[in-house]
Protein backbone atom coordinates (compact mmCIF):
# COMPACT_ATOMS: atom_id res chain seq x y z
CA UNK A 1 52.87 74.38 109.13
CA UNK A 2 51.15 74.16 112.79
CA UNK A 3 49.90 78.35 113.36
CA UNK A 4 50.68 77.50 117.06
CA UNK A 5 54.04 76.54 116.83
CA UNK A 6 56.29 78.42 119.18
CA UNK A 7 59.85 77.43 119.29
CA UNK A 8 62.07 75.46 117.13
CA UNK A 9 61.37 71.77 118.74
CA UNK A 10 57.23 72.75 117.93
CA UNK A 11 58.17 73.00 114.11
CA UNK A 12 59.98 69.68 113.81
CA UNK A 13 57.13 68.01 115.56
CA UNK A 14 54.81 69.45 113.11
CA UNK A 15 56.80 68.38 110.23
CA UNK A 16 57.11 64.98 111.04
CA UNK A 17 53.01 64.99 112.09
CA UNK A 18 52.86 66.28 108.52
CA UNK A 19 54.77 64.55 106.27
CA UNK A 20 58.01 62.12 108.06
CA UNK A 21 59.02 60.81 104.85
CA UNK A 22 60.75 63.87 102.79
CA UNK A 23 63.97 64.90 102.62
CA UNK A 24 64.98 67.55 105.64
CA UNK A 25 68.43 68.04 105.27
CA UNK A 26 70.81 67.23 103.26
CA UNK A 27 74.35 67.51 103.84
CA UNK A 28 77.65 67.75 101.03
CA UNK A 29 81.22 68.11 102.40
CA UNK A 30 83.27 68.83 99.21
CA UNK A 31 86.39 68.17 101.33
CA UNK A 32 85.27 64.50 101.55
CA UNK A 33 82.74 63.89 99.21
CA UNK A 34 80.43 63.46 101.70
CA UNK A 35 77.12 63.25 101.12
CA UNK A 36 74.00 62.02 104.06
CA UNK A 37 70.43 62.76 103.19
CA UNK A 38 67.78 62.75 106.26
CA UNK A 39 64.60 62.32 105.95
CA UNK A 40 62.03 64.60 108.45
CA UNK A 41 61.74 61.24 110.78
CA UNK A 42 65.20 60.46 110.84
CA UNK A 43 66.46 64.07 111.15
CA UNK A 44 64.23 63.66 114.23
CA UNK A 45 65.16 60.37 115.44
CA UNK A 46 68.95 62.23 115.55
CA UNK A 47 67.18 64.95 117.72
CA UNK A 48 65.34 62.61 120.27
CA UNK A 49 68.22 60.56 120.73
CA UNK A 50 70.73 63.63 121.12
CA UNK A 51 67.67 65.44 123.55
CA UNK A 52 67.96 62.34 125.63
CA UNK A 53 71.96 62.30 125.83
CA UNK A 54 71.38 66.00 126.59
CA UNK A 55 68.80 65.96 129.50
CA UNK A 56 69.67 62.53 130.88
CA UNK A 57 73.48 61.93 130.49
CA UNK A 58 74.63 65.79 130.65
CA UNK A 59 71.79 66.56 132.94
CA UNK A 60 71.25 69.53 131.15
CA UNK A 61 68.19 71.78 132.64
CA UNK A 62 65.66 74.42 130.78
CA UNK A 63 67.67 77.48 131.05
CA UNK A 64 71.20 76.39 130.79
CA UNK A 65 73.71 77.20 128.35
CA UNK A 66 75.31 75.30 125.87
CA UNK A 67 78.05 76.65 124.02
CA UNK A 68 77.90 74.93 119.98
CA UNK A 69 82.04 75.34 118.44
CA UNK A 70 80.40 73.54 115.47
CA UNK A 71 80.41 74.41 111.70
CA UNK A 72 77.30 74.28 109.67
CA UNK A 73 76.78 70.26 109.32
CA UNK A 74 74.21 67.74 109.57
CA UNK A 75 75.00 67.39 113.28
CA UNK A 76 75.04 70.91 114.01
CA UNK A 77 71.63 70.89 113.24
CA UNK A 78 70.42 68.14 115.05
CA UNK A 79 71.76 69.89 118.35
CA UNK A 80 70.01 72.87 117.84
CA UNK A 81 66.89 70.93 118.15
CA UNK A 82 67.79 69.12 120.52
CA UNK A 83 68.88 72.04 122.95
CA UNK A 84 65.56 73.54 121.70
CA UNK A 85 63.37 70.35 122.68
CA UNK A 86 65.18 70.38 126.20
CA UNK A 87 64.63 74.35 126.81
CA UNK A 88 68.54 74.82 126.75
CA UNK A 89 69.70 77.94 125.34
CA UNK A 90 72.03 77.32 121.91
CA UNK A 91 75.11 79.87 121.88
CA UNK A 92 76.72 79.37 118.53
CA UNK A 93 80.54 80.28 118.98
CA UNK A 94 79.84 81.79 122.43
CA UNK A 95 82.25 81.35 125.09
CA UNK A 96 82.73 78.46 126.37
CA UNK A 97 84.27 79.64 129.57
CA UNK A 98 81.24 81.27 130.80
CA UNK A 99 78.96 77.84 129.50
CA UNK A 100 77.17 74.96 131.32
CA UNK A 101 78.30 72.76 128.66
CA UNK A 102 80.14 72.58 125.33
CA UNK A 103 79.86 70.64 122.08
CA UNK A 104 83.21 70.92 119.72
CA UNK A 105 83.83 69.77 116.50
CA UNK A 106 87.76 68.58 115.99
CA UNK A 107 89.23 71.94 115.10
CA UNK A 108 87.80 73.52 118.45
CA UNK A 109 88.70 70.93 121.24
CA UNK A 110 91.32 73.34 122.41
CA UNK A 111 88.91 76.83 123.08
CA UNK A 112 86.20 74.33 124.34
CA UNK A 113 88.49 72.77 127.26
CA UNK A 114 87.84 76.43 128.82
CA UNK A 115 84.19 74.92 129.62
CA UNK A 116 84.21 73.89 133.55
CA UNK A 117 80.63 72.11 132.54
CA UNK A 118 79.97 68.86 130.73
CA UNK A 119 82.10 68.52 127.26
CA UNK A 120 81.08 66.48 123.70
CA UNK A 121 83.52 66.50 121.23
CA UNK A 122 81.95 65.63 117.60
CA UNK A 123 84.72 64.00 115.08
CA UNK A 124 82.50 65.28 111.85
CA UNK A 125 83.60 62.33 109.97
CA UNK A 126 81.92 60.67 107.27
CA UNK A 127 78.42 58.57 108.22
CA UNK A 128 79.07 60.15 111.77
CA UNK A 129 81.99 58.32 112.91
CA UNK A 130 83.84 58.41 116.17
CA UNK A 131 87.11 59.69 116.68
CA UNK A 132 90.04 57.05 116.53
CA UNK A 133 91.09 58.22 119.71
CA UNK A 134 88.76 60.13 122.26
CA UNK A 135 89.90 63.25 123.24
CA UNK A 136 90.52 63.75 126.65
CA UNK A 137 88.16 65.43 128.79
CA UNK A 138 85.53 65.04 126.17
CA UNK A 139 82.58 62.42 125.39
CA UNK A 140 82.37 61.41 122.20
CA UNK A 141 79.28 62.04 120.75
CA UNK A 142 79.11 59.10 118.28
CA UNK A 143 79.37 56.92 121.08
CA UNK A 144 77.44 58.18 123.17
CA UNK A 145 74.45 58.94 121.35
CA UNK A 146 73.58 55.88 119.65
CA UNK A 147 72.55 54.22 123.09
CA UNK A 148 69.86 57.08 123.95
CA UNK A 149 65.88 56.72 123.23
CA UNK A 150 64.74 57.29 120.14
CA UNK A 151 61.37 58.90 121.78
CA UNK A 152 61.88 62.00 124.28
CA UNK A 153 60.22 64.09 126.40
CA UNK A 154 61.41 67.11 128.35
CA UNK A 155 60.94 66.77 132.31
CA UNK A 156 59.62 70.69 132.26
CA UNK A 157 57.74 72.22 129.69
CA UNK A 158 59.65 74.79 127.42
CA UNK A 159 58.72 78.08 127.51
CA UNK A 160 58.95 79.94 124.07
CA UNK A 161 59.68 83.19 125.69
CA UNK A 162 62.68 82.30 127.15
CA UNK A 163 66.05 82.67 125.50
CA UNK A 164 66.20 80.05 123.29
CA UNK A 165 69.69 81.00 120.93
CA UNK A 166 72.65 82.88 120.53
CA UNK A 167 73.96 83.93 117.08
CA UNK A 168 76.03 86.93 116.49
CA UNK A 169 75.78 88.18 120.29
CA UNK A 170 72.37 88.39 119.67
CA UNK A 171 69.93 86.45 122.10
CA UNK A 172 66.18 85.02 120.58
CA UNK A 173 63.60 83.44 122.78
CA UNK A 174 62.05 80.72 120.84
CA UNK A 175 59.22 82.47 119.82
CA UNK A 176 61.03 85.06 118.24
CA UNK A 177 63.51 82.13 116.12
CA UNK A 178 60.02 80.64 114.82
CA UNK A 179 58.64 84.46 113.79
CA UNK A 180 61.95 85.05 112.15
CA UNK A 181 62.03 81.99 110.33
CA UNK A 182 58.73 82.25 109.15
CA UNK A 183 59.25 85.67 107.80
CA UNK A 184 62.44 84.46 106.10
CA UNK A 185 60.42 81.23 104.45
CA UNK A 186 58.10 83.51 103.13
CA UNK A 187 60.36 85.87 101.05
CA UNK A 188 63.03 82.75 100.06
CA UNK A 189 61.02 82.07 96.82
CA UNK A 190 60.47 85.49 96.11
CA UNK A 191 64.42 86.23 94.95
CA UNK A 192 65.68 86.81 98.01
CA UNK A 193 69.22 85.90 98.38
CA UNK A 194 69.09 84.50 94.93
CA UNK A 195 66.74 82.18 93.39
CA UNK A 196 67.44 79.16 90.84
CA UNK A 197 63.85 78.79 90.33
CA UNK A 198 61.43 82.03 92.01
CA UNK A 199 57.76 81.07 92.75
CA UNK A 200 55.98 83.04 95.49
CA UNK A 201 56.68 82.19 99.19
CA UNK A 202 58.67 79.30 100.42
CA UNK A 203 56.75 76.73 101.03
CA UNK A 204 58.05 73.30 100.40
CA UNK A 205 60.85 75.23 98.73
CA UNK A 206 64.60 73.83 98.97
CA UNK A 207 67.47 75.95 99.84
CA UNK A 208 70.96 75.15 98.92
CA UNK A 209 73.17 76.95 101.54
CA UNK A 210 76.97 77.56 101.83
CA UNK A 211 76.59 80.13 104.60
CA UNK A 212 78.39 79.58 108.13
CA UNK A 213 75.85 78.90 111.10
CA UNK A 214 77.64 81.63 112.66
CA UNK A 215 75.12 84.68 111.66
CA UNK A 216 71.14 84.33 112.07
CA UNK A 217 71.43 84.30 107.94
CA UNK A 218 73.27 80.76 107.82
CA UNK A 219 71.09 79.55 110.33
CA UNK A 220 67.96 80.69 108.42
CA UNK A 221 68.64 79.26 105.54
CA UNK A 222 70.66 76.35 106.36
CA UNK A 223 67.90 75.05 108.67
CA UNK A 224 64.84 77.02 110.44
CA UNK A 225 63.39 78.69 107.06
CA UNK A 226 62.62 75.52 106.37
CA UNK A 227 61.33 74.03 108.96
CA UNK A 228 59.18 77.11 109.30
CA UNK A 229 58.11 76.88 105.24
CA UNK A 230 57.90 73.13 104.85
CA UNK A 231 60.66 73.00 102.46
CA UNK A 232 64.10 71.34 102.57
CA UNK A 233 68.01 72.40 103.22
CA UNK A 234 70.68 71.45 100.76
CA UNK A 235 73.56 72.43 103.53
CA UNK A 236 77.01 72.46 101.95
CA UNK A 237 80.36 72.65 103.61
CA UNK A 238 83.73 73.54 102.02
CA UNK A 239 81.58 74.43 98.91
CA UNK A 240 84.90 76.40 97.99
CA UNK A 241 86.43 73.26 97.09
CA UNK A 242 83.77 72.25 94.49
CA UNK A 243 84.88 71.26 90.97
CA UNK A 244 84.09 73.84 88.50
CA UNK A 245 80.42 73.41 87.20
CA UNK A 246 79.68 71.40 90.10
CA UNK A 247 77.42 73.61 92.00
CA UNK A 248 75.26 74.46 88.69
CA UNK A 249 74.91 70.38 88.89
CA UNK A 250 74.24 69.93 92.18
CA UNK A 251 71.61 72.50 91.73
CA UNK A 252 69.71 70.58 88.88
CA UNK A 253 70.27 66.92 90.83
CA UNK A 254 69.04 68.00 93.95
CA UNK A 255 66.47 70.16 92.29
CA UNK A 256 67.22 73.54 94.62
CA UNK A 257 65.01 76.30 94.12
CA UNK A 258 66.99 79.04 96.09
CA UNK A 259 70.53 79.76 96.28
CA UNK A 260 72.05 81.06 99.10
């Protein structure tokens, strides 16, 4: 990857300079049987057009907050990007009360109504479907996104030393999410967190991940390790409900080379 990468946007551009064909992400819900693959360019495409909604639509600025009630999902990640490419700062399960905006998922619309700012609500549904009936007070995101540009480009630079994400209570600037993620790509292969295949170092290395996006661990693993280490994400949700055997399989199909 690009040595002068700085935040989280910077890595995505360099993967898709590098390679916009392979597999980025994908996603299993064993709840629905589920399953979306995205390639680096349209993982990206996802991220423009959501960057656009974001800084045109929401009129989201560098600096302000958005508040993600999300679970760890395709879409999830796409956000995080996208606040990323604009400059606005990612709070996973912050408050929304004290946010300039909120994106929900359908189990959250309640807590995220305490937002005064701009609301999305995101139905999570299968091939990223809308909701039968919009909530109230929210836009629907799979309406609304579709529409946008699939190029994008922020009306102020982003500066990587400004806060960049929230996880845990814990604020990053952007420079410090790429460092981190770097240093987490580079042990991945080594056994860390358990490994269904070793090598040394992480790169091009894919990570299957059952971890919540709620710690800097599920986020590292279910997305910016590799986009820092050129590798892939295998990101599953409601692995709890797969069949016995199944995640030994899904190992082997999906050829995963860390388990986390």
């Amino acid at each position: 990857m690009n040595a002068n990468d700085r935040t989280p946007a910077d890595l995505l551009r360099s993967a898709l300079a590098s390679d916009p064909g392979r597999p980025l992400v994908t996603f299993y819900d064993d709840a629905t049987g589920e399953r979306v693959e995205l390639s680096v360019a349209t993982f990206a495409n996802w991220v423009a057009k959501t960057a656009n909604l974001l800084q045109g639509d929401l009129s989201a600025e560098p600096g302000d907050r958005a508040v993600l009630l999300l679970p760890a999902h395709w879409q999830t990640a796409v956000w995080l990007l996208a606040c990323s490419s604009v400059g606005v700062v990612a709070d996973v399960g912050g408050d929304p009360a004290s946010a300039d905006l909120v994106v929900s998922g359908p189990d959250s619309l309640d807590a995220a109504r305490a937002c005064s700012g701009e609301r999305v609500a995101l139905a999570l549904r299968p091939l990223g479907g809308r909701f039968p009936q919009p909530p109230a007070g929210f836009a629907d995101y799979a309406v609304e996104v579709p529409g946008q540009g699939d190029q994008f480009a922020p009306y102020a630079p982003v500066d990587p030393d400004e806060v960049a994400l929230v996880v845990d209570g814990v604020e990053m600037t952007g420079a410090e999410v790429v460092a981190r993620a770097r240093e987490d790509a580079g042990r991945l292969g080594d056994g860390d967190g358990g490994s269904a295949g070793g090598g040394a170092g992480a790169v091009g290395v894919r990570v299957l991940s059952g971890l919540s996006y709620g710690t800097w661990e599920g986020l590292s693993a279910g997305l910016f390790a590799a986009l820092a280490g050129g590798g892939s994400v295998v990101l599953c949700r409601h692995l709890e409900r797969i069949a016995e055997g199944g995640l030994e399989k899904r190992v082997g199909d999906e050829r995963v080379g860390v388990v986390r």
